[in-house]
N, C-alpha and C. Protein backbone atom coordinates (compact mmCIF):
# COMPACT_ATOMS: atom_id res chain seq x y z
N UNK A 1 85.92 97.68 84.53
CA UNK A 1 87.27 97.98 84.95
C UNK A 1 87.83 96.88 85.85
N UNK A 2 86.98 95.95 86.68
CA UNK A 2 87.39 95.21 87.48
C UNK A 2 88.16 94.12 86.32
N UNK A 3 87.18 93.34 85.80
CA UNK A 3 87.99 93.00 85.30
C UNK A 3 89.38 92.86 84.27
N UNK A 4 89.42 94.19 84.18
CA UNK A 4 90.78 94.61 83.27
C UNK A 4 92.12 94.54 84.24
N UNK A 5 91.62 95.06 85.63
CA UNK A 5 92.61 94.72 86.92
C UNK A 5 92.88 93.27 86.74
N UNK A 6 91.94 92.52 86.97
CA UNK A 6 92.10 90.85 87.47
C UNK A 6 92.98 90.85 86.27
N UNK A 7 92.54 90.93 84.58
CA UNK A 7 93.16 90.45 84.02
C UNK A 7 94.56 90.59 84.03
N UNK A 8 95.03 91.86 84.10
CA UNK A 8 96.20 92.36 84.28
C UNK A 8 97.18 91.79 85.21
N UNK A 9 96.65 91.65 85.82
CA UNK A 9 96.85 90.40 87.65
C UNK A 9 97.46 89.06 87.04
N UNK A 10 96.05 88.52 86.36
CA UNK A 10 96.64 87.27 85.62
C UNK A 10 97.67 87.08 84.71
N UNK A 11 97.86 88.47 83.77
CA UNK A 11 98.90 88.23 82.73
C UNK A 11 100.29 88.27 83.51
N UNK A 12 100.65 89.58 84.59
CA UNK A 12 101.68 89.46 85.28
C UNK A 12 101.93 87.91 85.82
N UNK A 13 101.11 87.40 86.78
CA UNK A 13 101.07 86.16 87.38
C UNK A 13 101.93 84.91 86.49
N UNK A 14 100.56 84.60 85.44
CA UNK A 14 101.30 83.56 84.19
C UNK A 14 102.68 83.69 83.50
N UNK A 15 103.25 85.13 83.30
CA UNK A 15 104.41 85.38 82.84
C UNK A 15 105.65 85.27 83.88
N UNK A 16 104.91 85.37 85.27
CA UNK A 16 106.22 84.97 86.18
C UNK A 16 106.19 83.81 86.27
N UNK A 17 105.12 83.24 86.16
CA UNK A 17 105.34 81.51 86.37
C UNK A 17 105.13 80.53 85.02
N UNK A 18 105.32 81.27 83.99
CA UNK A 18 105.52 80.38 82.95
C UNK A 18 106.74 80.63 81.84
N UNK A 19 107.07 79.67 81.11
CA UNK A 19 107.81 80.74 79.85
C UNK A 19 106.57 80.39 78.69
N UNK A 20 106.79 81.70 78.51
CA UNK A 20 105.31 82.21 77.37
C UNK A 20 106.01 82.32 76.26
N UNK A 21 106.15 82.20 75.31
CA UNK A 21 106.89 82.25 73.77
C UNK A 21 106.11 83.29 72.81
N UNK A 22 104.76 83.43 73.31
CA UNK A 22 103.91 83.77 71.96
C UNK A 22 102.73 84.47 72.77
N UNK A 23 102.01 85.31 72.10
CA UNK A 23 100.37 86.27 72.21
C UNK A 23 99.71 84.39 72.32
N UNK A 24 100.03 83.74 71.60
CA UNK A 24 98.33 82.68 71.29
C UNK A 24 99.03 81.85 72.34
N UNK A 25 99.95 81.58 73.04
CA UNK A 25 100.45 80.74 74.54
C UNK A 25 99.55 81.49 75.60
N UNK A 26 100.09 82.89 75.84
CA UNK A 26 99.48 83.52 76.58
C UNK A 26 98.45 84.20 77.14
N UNK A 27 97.57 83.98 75.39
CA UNK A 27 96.16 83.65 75.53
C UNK A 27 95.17 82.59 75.87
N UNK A 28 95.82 81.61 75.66
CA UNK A 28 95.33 79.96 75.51
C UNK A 28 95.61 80.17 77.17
N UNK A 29 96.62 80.34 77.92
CA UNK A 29 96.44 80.28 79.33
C UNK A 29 95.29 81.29 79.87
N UNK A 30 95.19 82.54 79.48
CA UNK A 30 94.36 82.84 79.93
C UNK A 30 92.79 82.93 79.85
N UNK A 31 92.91 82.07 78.72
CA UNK A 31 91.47 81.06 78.73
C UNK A 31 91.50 80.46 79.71
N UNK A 32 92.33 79.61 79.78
CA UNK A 32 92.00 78.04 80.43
C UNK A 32 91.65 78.98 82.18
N UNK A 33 92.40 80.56 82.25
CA UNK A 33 92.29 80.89 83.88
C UNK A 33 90.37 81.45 83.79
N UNK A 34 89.73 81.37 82.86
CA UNK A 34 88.41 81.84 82.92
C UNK A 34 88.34 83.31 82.21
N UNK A 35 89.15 84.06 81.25
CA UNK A 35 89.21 85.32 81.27
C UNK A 35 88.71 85.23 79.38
N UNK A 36 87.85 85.68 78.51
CA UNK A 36 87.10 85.51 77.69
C UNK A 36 87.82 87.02 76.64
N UNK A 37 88.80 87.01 76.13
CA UNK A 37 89.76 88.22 76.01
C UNK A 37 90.42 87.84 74.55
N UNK A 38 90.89 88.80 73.64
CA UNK A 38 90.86 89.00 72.18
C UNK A 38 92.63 89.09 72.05
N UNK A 39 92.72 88.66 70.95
CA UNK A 39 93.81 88.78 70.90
C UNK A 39 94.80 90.33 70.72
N UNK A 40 93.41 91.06 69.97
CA UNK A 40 93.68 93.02 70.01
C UNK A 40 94.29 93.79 71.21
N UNK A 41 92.74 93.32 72.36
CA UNK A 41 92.74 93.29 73.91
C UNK A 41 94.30 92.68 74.40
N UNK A 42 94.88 91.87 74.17
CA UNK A 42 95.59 91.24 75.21
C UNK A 42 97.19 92.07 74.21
N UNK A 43 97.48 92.18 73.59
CA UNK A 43 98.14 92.79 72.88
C UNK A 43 98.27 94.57 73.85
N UNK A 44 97.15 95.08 73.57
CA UNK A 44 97.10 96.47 74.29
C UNK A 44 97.52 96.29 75.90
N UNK A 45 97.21 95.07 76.62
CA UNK A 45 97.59 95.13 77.70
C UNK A 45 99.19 94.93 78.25
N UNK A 46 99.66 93.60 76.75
CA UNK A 46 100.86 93.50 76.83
C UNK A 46 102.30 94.94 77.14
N UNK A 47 101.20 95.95 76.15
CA UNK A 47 101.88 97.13 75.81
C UNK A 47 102.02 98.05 77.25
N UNK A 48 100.63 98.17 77.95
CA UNK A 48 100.38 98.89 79.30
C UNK A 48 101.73 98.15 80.23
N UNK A 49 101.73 97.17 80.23
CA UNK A 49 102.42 95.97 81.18
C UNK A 49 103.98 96.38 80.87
N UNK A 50 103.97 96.80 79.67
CA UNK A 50 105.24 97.10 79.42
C UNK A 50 106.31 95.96 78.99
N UNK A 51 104.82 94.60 78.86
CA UNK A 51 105.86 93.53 78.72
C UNK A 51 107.06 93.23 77.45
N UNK A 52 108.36 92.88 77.71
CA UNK A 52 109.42 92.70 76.50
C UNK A 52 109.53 90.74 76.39
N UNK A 53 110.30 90.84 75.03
CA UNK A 53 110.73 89.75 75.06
C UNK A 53 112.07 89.62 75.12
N UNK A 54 112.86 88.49 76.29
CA UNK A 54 113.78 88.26 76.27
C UNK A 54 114.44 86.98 76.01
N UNK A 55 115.54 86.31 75.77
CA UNK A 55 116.25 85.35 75.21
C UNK A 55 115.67 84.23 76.68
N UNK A 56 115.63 83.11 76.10
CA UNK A 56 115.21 82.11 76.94
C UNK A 56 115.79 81.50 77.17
N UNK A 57 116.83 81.35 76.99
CA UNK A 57 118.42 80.56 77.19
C UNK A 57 118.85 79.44 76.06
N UNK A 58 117.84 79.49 75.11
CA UNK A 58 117.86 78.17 74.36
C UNK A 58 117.70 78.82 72.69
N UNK A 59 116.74 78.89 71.90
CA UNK A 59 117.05 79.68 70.40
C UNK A 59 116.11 80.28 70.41
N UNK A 60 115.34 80.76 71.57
CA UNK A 60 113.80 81.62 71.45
C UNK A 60 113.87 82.41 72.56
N UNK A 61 112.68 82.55 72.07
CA UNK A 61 112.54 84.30 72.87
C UNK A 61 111.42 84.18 74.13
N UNK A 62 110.84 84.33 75.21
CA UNK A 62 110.19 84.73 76.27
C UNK A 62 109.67 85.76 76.33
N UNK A 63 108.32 85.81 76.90
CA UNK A 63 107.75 87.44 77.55
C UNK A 63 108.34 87.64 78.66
N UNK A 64 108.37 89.00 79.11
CA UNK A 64 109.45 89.27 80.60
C UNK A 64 109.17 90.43 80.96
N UNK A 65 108.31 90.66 82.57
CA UNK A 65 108.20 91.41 82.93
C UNK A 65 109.36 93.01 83.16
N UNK A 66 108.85 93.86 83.18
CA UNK A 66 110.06 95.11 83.61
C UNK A 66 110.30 94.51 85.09
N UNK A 67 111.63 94.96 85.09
CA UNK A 67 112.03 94.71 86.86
C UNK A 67 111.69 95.93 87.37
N UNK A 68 112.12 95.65 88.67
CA UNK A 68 111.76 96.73 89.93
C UNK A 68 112.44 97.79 89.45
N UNK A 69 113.21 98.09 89.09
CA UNK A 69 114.28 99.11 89.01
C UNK A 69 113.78 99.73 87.75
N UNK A 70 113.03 99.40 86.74
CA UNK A 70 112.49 99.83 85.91
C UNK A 70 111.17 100.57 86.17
N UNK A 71 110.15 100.21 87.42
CA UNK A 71 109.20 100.91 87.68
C UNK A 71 109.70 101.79 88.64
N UNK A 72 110.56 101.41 89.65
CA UNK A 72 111.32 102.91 90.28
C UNK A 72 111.48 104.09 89.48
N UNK A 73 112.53 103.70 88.50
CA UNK A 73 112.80 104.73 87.59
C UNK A 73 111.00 105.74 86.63
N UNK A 74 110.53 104.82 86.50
CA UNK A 74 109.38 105.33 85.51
C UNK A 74 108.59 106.45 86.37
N UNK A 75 108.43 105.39 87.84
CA UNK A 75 107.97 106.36 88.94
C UNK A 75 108.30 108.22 89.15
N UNK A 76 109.26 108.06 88.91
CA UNK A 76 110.93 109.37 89.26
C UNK A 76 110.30 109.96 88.14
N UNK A 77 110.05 109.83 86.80
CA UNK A 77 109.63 110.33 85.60
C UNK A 77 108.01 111.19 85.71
N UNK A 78 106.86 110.01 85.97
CA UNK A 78 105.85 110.81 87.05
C UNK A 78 105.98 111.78 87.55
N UNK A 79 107.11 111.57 88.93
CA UNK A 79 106.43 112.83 90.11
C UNK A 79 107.13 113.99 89.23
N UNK A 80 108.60 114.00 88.63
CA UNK A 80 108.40 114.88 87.62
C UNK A 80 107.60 115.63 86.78
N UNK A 81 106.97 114.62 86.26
CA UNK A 81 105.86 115.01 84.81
C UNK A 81 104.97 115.87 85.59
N UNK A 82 104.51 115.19 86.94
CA UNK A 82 103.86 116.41 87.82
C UNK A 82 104.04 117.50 88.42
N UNK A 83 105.31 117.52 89.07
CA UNK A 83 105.76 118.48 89.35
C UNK A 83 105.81 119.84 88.23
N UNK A 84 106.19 119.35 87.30
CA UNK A 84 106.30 120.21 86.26
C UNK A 84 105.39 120.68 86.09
N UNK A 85 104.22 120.46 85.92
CA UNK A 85 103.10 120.73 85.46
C UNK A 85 102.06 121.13 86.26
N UNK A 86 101.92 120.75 87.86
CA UNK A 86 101.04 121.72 88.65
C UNK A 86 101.02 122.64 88.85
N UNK A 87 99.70 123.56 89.34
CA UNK A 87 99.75 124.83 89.99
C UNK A 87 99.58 124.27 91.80
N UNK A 88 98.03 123.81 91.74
CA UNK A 88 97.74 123.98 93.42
C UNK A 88 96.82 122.30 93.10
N UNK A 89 96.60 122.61 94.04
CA UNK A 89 95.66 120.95 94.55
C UNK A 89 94.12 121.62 95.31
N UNK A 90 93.15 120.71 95.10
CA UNK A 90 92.15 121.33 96.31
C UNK A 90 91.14 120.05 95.61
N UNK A 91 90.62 120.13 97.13
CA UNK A 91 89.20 119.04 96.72
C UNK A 91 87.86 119.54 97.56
N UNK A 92 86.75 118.70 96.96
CA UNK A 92 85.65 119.26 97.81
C UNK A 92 85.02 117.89 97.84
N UNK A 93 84.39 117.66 99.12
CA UNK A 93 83.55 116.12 98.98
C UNK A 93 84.67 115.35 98.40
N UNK A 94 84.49 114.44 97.09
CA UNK A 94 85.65 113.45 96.83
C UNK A 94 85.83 113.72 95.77
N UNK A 95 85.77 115.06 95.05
CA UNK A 95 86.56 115.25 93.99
C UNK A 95 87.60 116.12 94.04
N UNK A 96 88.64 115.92 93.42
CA UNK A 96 89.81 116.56 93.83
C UNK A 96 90.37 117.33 92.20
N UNK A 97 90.37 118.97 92.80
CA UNK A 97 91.12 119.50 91.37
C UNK A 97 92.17 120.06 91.35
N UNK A 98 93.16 119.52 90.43
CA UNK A 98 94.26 119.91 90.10
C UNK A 98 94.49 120.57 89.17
N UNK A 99 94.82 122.08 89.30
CA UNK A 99 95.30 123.57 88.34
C UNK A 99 96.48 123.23 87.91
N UNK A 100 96.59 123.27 86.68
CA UNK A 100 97.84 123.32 85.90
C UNK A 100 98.48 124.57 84.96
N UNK A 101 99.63 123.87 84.72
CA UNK A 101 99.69 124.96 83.84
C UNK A 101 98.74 125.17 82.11
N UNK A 102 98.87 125.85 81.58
CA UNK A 102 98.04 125.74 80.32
C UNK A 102 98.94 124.47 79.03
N UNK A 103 98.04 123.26 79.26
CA UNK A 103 98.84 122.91 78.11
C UNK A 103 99.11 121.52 79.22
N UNK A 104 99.13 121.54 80.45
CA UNK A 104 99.96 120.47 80.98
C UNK A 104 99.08 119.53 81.83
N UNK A 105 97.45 119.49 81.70
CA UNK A 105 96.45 118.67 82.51
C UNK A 105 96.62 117.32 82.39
N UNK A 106 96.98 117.30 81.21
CA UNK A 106 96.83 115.69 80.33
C UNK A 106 98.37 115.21 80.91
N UNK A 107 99.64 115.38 81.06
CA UNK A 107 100.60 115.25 81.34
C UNK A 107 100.64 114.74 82.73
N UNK A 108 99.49 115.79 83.64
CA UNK A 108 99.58 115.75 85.25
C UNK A 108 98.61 114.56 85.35
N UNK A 109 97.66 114.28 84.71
CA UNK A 109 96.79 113.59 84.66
C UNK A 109 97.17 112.08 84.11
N UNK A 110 98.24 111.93 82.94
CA UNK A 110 98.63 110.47 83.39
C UNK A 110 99.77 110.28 84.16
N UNK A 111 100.13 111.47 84.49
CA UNK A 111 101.29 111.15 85.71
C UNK A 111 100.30 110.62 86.91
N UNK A 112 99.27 111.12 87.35
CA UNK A 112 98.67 110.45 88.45
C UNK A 112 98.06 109.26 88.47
N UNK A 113 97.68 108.74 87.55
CA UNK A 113 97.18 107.46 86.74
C UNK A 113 98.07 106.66 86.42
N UNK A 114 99.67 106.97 86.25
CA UNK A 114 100.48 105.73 86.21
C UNK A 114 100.91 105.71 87.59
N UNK A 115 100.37 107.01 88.65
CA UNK A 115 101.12 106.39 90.28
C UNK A 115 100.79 105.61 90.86
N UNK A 116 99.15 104.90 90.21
CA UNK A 116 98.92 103.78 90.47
C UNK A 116 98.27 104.10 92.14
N UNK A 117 97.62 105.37 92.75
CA UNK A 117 96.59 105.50 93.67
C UNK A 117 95.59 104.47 93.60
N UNK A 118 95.40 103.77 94.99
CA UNK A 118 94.43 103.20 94.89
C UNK A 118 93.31 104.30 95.61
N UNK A 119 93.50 105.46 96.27
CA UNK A 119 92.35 106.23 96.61
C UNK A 119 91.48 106.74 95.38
N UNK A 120 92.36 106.43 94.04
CA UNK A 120 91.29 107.32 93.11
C UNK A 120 90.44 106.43 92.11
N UNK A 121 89.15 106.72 91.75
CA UNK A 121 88.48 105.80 90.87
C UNK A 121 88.62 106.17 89.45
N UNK A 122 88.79 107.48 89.39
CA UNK A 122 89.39 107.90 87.91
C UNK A 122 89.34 109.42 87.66
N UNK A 123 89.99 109.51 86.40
CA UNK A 123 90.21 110.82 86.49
C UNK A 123 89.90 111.81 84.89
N UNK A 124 89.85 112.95 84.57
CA UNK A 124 89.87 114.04 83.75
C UNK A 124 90.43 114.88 83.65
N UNK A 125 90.66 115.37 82.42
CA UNK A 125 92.03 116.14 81.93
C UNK A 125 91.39 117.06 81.07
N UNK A 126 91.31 118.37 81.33
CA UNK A 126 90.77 119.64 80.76
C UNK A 126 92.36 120.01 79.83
N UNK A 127 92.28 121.24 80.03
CA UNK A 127 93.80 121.81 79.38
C UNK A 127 94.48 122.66 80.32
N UNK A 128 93.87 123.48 81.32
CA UNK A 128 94.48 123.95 82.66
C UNK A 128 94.15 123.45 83.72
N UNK A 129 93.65 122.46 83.98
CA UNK A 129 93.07 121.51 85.21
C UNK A 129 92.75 120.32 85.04
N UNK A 130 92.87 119.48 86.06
CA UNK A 130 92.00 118.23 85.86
C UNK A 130 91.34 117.74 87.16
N UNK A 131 90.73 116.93 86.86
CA UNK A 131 89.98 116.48 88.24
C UNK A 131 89.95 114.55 88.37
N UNK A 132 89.92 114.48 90.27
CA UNK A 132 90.41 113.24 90.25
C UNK A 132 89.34 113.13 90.99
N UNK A 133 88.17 111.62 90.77
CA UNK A 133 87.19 111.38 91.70
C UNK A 133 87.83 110.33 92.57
N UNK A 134 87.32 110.54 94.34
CA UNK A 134 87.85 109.30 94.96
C UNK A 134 87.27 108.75 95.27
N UNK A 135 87.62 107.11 95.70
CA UNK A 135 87.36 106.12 95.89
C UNK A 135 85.77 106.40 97.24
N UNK A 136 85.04 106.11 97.69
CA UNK A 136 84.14 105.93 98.44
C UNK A 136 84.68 105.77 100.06
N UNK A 137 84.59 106.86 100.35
CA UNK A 137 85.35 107.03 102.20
C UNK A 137 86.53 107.48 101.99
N UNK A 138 87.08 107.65 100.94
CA UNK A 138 88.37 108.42 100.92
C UNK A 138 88.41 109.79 101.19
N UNK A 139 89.11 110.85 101.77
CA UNK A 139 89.03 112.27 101.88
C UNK A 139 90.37 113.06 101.04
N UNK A 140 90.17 113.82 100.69
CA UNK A 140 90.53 114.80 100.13
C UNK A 140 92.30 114.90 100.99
N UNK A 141 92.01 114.96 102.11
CA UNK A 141 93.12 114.87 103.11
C UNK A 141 94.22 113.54 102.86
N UNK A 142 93.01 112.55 103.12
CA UNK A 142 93.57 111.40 103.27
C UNK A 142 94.81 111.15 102.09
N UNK A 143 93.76 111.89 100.71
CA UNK A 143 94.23 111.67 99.28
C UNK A 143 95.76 112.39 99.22
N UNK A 144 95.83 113.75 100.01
CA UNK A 144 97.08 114.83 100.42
C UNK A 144 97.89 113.62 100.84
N UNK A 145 97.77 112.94 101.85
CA UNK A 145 98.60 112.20 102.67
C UNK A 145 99.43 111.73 101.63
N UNK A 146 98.61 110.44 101.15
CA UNK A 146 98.92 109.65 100.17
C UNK A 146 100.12 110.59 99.27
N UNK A 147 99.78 111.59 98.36
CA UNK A 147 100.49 112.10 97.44
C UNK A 147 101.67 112.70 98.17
N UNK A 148 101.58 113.21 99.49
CA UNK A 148 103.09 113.52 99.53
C UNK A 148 103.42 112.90 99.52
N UNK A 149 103.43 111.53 100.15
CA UNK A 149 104.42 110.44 100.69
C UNK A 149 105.71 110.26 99.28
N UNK A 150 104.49 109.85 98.14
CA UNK A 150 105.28 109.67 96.76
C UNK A 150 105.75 111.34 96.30
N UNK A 151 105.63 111.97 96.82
CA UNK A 151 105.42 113.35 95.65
C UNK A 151 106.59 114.74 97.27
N UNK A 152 107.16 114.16 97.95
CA UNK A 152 107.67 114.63 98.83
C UNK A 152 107.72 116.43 98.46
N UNK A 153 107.07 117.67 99.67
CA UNK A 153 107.36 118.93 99.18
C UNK A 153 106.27 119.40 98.48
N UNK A 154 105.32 118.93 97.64
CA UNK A 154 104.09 119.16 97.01
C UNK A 154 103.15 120.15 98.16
N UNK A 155 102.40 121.13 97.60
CA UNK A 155 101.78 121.82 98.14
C UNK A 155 100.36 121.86 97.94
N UNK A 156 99.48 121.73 98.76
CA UNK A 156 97.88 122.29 98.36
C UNK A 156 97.14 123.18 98.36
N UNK A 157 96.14 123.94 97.79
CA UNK A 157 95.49 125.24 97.49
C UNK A 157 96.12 125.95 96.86
């Protein structure tokens, strides 16, 4: 997983500081950065990244990150998708479970996974619950903190 982060790191990085035209540009750079990655692979990440192509000012096209205002918005969509879909919150030690409704784990579950927590190491999606393991020294509390901040009004137990 680490390195799927770094890579991800790198593709954002190279696309702000290059104009990329093509998958085999933007692979060939991320050779040359040390990253040993398929053209299948870098394709699927393009997709996660959300990256588009836009006009380059000249007769071609560019890769181009989403702007800010585009992950704001996606964000807003999340605490939704969650909202909608919880019952209660509760954790024990560093796993944390979230009751849903029937039908809505998987929903709550990549809503918490695109909020992009760094307290959590990963997570599972039943069909009325899911469960989130945390990071090593993280608490259950700490994890509360965190989620209201983004999730304002949310309740636990």
């Amino acid at each position: 997983m680490k390195e799927r982060k770094a890579r991800l790191k790198a593709i954002k990085n190279l696309i702000k500081k290059n104009t990329i035209e093509s998958q085999d540009d933007l692979l060939a750079l991320l050779q040359k950065e040390g990253f040993d990655v398929t053209q299948a692979t870098l394709s699927r990440d393009l997709k996660l990244l959300k990256v588009g192509k836009v006009p380059d000012g000249k007769s071609g096209y560019m890769y181009d990150l989403p702007g800010d205002d585009d992950s704001g918005e996606s964000e807003a969509i999340y605490v939704q998708d969650f909202l909608r879909g919880y019952i209660s919150i509760d954790w024990s030690g560093n796993i944390v479970v979230i009751k849903t409704f029937p039908g809505h784990a998987n929903t709550v579950c990549n809503a918490i996974d695109n909020l992009n927590l760094n307290e959590i190491l990963g997570t599972v999606a039943g069909d009325n619950c899911m469960f989130a393991c945390l990071r090593e020294g993280v608490t259950g509390k700490q994890f509360m903190e965190k989620l209201e901040k983004l999730i304002p009004g949310i309740e636990e137990g």
